[in-house]
Protein backbone atom coordinates (compact mmCIF):
# COMPACT_ATOMS: atom_id res chain seq x y z
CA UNK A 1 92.48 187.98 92.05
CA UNK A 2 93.80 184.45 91.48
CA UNK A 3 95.83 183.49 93.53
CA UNK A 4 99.18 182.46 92.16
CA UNK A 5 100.24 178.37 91.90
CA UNK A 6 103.37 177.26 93.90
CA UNK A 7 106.47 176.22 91.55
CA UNK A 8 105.83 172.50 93.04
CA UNK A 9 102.14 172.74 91.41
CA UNK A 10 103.10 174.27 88.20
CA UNK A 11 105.89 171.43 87.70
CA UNK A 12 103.42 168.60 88.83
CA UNK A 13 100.70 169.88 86.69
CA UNK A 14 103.00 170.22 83.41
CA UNK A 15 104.21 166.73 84.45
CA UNK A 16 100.54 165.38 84.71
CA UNK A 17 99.54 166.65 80.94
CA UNK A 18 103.78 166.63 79.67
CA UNK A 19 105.87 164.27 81.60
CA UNK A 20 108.57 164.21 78.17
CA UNK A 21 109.39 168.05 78.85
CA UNK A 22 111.17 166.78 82.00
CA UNK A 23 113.96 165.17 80.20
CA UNK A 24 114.48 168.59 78.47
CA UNK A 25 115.74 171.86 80.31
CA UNK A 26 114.99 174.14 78.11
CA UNK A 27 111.67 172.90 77.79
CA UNK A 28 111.04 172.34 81.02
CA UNK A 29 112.36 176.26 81.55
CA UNK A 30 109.97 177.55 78.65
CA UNK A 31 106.75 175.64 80.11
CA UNK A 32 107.39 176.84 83.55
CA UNK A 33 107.51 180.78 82.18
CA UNK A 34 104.16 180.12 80.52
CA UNK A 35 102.16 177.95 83.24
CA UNK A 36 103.66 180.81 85.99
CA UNK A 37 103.30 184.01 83.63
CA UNK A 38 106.37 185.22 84.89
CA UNK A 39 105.15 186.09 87.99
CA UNK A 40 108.11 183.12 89.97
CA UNK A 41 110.88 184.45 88.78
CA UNK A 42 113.26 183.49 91.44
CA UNK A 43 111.62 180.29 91.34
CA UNK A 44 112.68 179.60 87.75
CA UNK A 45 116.01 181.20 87.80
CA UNK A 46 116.09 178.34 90.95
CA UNK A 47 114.79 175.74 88.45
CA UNK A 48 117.57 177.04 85.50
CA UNK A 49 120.20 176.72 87.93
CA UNK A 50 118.81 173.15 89.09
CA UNK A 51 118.80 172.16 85.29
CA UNK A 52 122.30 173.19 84.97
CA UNK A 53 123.17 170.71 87.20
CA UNK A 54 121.85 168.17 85.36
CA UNK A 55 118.90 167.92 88.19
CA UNK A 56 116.59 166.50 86.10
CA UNK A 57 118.91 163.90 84.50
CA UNK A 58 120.21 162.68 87.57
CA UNK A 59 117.14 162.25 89.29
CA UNK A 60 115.33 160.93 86.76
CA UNK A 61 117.71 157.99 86.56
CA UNK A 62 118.27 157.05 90.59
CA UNK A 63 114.05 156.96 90.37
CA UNK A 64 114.95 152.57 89.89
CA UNK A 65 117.58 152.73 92.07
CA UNK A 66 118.06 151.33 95.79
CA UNK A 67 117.05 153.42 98.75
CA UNK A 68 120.73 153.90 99.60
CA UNK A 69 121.41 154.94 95.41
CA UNK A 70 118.92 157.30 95.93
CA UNK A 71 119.91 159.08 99.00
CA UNK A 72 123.75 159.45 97.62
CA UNK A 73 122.72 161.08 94.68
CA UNK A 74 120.16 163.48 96.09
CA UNK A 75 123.01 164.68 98.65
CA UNK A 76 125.39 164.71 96.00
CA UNK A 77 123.21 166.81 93.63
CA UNK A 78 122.43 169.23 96.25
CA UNK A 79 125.98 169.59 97.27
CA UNK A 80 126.73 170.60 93.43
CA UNK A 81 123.74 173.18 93.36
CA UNK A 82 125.26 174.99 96.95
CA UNK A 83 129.21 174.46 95.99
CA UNK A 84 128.99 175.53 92.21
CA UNK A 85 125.99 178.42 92.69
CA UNK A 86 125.89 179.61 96.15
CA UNK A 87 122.10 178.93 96.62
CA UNK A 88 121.11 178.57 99.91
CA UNK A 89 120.52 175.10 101.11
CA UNK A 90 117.25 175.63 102.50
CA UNK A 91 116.44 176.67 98.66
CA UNK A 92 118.05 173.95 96.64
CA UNK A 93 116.52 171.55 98.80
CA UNK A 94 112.97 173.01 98.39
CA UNK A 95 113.72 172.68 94.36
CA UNK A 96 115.49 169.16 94.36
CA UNK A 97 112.42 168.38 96.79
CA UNK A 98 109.77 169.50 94.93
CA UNK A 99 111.02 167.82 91.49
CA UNK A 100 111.58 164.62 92.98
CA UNK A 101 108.23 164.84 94.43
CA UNK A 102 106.50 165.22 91.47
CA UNK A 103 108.52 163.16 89.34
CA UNK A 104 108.13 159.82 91.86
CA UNK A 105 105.13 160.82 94.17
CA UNK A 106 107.86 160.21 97.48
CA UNK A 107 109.54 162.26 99.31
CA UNK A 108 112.61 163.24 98.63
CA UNK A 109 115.22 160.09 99.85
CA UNK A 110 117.26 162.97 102.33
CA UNK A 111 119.68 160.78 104.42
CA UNK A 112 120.56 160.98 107.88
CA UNK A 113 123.12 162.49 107.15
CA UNK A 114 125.07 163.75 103.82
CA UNK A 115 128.02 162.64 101.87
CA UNK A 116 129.91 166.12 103.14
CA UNK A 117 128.81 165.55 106.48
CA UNK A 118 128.43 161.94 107.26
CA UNK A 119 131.49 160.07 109.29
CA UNK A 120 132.76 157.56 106.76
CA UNK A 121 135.40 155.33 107.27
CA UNK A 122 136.27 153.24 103.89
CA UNK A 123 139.32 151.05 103.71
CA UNK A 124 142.64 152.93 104.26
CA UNK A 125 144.95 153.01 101.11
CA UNK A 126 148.10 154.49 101.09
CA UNK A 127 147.70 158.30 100.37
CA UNK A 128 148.81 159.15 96.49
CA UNK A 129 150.95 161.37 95.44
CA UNK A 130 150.17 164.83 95.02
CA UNK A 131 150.53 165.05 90.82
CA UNK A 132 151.12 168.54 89.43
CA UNK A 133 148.22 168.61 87.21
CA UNK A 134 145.54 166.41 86.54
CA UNK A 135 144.94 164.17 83.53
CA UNK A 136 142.10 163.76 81.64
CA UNK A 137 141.63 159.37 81.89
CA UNK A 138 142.23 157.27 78.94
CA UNK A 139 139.38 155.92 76.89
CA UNK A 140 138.16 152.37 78.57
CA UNK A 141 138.79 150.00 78.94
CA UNK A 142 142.52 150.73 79.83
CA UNK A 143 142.81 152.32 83.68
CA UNK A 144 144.74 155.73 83.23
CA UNK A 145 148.72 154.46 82.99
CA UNK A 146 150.92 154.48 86.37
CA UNK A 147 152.67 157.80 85.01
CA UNK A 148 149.66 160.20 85.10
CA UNK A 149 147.57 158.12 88.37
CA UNK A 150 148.76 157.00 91.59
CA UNK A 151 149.71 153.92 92.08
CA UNK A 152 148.43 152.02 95.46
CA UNK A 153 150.52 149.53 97.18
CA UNK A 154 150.13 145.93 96.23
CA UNK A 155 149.13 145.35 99.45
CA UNK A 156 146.43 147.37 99.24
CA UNK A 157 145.65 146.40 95.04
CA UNK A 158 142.47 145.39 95.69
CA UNK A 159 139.41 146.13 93.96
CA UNK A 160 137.08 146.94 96.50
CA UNK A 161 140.10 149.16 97.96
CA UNK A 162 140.72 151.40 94.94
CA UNK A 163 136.75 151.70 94.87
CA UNK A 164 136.41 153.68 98.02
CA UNK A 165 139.84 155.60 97.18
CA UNK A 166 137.91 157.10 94.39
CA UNK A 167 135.33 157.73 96.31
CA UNK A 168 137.10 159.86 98.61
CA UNK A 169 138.25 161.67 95.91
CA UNK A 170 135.09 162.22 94.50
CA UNK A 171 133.24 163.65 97.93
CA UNK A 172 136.56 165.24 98.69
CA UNK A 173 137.68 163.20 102.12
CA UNK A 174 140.20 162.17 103.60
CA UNK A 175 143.37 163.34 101.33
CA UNK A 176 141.18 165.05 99.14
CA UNK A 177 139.74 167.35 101.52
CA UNK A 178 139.56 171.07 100.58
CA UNK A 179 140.76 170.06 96.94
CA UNK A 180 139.15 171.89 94.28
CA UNK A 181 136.57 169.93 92.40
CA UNK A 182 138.62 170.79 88.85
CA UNK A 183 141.31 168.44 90.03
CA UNK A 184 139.72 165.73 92.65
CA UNK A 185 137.31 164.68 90.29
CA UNK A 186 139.65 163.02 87.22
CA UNK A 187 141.58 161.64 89.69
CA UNK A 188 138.66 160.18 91.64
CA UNK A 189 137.80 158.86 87.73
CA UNK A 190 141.29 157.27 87.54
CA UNK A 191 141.23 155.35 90.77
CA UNK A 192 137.31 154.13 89.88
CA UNK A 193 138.45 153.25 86.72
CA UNK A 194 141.50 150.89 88.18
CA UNK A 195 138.57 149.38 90.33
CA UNK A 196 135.98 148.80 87.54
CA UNK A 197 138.56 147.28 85.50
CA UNK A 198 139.04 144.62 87.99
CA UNK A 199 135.12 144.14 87.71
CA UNK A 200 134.42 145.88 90.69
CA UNK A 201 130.35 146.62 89.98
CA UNK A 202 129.68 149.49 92.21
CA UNK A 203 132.74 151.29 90.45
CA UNK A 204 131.42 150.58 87.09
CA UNK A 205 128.21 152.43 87.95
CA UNK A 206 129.87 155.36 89.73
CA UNK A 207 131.97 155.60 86.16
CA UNK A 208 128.55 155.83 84.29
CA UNK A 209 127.04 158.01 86.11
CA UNK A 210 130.11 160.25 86.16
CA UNK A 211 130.66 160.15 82.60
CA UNK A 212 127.20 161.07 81.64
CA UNK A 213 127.71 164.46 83.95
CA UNK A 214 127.64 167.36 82.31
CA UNK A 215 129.21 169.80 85.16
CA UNK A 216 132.48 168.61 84.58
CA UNK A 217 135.03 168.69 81.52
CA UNK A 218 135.01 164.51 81.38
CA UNK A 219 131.44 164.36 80.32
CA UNK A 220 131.67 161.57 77.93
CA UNK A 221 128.45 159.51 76.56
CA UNK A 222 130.46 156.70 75.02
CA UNK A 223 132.19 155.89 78.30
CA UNK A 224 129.32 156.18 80.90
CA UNK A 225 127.74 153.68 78.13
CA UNK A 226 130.69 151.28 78.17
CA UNK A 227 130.94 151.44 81.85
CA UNK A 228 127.18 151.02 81.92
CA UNK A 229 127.45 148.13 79.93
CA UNK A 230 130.50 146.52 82.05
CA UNK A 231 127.63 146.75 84.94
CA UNK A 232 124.64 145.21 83.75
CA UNK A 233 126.68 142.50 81.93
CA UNK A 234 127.53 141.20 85.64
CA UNK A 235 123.72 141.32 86.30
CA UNK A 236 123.10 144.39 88.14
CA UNK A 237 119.35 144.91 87.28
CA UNK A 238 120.48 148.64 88.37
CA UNK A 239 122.98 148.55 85.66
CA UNK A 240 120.24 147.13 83.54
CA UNK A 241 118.05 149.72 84.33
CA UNK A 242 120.60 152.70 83.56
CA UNK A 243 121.75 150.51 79.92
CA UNK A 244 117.96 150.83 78.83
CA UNK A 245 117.75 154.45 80.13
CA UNK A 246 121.07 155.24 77.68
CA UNK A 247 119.23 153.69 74.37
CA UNK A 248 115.89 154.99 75.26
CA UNK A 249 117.36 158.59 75.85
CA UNK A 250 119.74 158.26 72.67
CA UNK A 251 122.31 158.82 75.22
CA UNK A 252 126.07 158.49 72.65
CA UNK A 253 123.31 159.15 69.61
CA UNK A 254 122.12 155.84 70.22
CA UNK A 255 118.54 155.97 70.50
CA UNK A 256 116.87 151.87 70.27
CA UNK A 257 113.98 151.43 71.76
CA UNK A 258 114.35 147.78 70.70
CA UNK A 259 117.58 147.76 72.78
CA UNK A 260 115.90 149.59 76.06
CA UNK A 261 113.06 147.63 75.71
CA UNK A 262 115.64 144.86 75.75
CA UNK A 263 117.27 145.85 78.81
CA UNK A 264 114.42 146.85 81.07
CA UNK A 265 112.73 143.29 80.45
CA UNK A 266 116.39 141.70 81.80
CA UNK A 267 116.05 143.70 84.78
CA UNK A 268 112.14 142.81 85.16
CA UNK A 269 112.72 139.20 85.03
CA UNK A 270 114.73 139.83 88.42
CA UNK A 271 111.19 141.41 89.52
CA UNK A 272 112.49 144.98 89.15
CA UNK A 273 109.40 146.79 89.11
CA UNK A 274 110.48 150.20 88.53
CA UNK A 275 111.93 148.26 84.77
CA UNK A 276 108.44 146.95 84.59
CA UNK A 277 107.03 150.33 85.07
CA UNK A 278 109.47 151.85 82.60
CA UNK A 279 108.15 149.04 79.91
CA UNK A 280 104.62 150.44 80.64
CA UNK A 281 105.54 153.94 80.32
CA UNK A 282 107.50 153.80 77.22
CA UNK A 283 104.90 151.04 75.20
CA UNK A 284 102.11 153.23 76.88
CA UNK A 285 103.38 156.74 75.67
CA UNK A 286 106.28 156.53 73.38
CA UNK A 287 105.60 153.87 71.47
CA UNK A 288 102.23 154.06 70.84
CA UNK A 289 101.05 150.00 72.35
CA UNK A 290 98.93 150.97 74.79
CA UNK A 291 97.91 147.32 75.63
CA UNK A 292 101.30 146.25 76.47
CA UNK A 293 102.25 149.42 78.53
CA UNK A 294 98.81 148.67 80.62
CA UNK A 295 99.84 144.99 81.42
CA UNK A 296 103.49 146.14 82.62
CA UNK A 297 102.23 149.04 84.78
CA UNK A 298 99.39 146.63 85.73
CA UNK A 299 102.22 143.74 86.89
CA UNK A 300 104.37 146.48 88.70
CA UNK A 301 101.40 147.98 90.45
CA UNK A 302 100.15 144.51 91.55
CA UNK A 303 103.78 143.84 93.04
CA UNK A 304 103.31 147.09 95.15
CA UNK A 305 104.95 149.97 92.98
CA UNK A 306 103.64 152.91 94.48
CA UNK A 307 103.97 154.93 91.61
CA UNK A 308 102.76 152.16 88.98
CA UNK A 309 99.91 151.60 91.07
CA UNK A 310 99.31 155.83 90.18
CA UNK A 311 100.13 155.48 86.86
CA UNK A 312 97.92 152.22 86.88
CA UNK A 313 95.02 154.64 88.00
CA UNK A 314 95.51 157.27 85.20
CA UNK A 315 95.55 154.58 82.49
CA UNK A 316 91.79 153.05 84.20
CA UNK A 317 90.68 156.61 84.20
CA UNK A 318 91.97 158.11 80.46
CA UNK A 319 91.23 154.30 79.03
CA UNK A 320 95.08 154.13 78.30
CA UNK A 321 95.29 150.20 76.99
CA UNK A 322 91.99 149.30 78.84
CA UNK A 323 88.31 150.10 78.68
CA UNK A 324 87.93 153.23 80.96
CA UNK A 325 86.97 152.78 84.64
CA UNK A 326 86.50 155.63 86.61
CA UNK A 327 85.81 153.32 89.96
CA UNK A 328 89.06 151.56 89.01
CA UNK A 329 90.97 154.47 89.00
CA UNK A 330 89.89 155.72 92.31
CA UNK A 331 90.48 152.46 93.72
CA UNK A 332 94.54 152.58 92.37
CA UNK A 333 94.67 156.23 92.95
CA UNK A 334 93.88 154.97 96.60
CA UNK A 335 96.15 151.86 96.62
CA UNK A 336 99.01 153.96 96.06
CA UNK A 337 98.81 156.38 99.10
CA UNK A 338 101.69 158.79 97.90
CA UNK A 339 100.99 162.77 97.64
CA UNK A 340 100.64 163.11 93.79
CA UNK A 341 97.67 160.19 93.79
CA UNK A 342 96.00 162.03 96.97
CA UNK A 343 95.32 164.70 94.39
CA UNK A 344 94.02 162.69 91.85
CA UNK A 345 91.64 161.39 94.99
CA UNK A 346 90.87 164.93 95.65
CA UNK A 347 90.19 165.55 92.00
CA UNK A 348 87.78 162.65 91.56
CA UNK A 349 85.78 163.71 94.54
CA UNK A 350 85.41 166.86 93.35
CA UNK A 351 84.04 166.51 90.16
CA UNK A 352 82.56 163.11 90.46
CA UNK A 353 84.44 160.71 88.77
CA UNK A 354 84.46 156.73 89.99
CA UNK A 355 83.13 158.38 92.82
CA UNK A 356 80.05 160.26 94.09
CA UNK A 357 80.50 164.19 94.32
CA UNK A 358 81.96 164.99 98.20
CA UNK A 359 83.12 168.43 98.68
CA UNK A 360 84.44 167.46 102.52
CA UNK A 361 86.51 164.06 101.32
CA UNK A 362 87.64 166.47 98.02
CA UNK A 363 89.14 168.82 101.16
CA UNK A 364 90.59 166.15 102.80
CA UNK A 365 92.43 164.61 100.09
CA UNK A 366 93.77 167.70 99.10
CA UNK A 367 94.83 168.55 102.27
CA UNK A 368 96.40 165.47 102.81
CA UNK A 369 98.41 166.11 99.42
């Protein structure tokens, strides 16, 4: 009887032949049913749940970002999944681990410790007023007026200061602690939006990423896009990398590839090679210029992109915008040295390809996956 495929190998192998479906939920729900014939059902109603949560949005767009980005928003998303659903932890980490996983070929960035549980100790503003109910913000760029937000001293006016207020209000410290989500989260919008007025960058990228959340009643497109914008204007190749993400996603019914394309090569030219490896991905399979997505995976793999230097492999061995080379192929698959590539390896040995048939390196690689 065959045996039946974990829900990490049926999302890596519809990612290998479908990586598009990713960006979709219901997709992504409808191919998992059909490569699992039903038989992981707790698995998917894990994965719905995940999906939900935005999941695949949100870690789909922290794959550019910096180490610390990364580890915020993985906490953050699996704080969401046990708060909102009342999944174990132990089982929304397996699923947030096993998408990011196949989605980056790393291991999930899991911090030392998380934003509920880490000691943080940001600036101290004065503590706000408690106001009876919470306002939805004003459209940007005007911060939410002193009547419906609380005002800090003007001691403590500062950007940076009004930045990690919000903050605390979004994780739910310090004065926020124990407040329901429903009403910290505008007002953690309200104080980040005071701060990104005033320029402040890392608020301006909290405010797009909060904006284009779909778990809370703010979800707005057209903001997280302005914010956005306010960001990589300053730039943030970040910020960059999140504008081109909004046009190439149609985020705000925007969809311009000409504009993402745009974007990602500002953030490139500051040697971003996660933007470089976007360019490949998006001339390689979107836009049908298989040439020019070869040469930017082929740049960002040469700079040491892990995952470019796998995707670099795949292009060698399918002839993706170069002649096909099986022993060039192996030799990226083995440059890379991250799980999903070890499986490629184990692949390659098995059947032959770039490589001479070996059944006992085949097992290795695979165990080593």
């Amino acid at each position: 009887m065959p045996q039946v495929m974990s829900a990490e190998q049926i999302l890596r192998d519809i990612y290998q032949s479908r990586p598009e479906v990713f960006e979709d939920g219901a997709r992504l729900v409808a191919f998992f049913s059909d490569y699992s014939r039903g038989k992981l059902r707790p698995q998917q109603n894990q994965l719905e749940i995940f999906l939900k949560c935005d999941g695949n949005t949100r870690i789909l767009k922290v794959r550019s970002a910096s180490r610390v980005a990364q580890q915020t928003e993985y906490a953050r998303l699996v704080r969401t999944i046990v708060d909102d659903y009342g999944m174990q932890d132990a089982a929304v980490q397996k699923m947030c681990g096993a998408f990011w996983r196949v989605v980056t070929g790393t291991e999930p960035p899991v911090a030392e410790a998380s934003p509920r549980d880490a000691a943080v100790t940001p600036p101290a503003p004065p503590t706000p007023p408690t106001p009876s109910t919470p306002s939805v913000p004003p459209a940007p760029p005007v911060p939410p007026a002193a009547d419906t937000a609380p005002e800090p001293a003007a001691a403590d006016a500062t950007a940076e200061a009004l930045y990690q207020q919000g903050m605390e209000y979004w994780y739910g410290r310090g004065a926020a602690a124990g407040m329901p989500r429903e009403q910290r989260v505008p007002r953690a919008v309200q104080w980040l939006e005071k701060a990104a007025a005033l320029n402040h960058l890392e608020a301006q990228k909290q405010l797009d990423l909060a904006y284009n959340s779909r778990w809370w009643s703010g979800y707005d497109p057209a903001k997280s896009v302005y914010w956005c914008r306010r960001a990589a204007e300053q730039g943030d190749p970040e910020a960059q990398m999140s504008m081109a993400q909004h046009y190439r996603n149609g985020d705000n019914d925007a969809q311009d590839y000409n504009e993402a394309i745009r974007w990602y090569q500002k953030a490139a030219a500051q040697n971003s090679t996660n933007a470089m490896l976007s360019l490949g991905l998006l001339y390689g399979y979107r836009l049908n210029t298989p040439t020019l997505g070869f040469e930017w995976c082929r740049r960002a793999a040469e700079l040491g992109n892990r995952e470019a230097q796998w995707r670099l492999g795949q292009m060698y061995e399918q002839g993706i915008g170069v002649a096909k080379n099986p022993a060039q192929a192996t030799y990226w698959y083995k440059k890379a040295d991250i799980p999903i590539a070890y499986k490629e390896l184990a692949r390659c040995y098995r059947e032959g390809i770039g490589v001479p048939k070996d059944a006992a390196q085949a097992e290795y690689w695979q165990r080593k996956a």
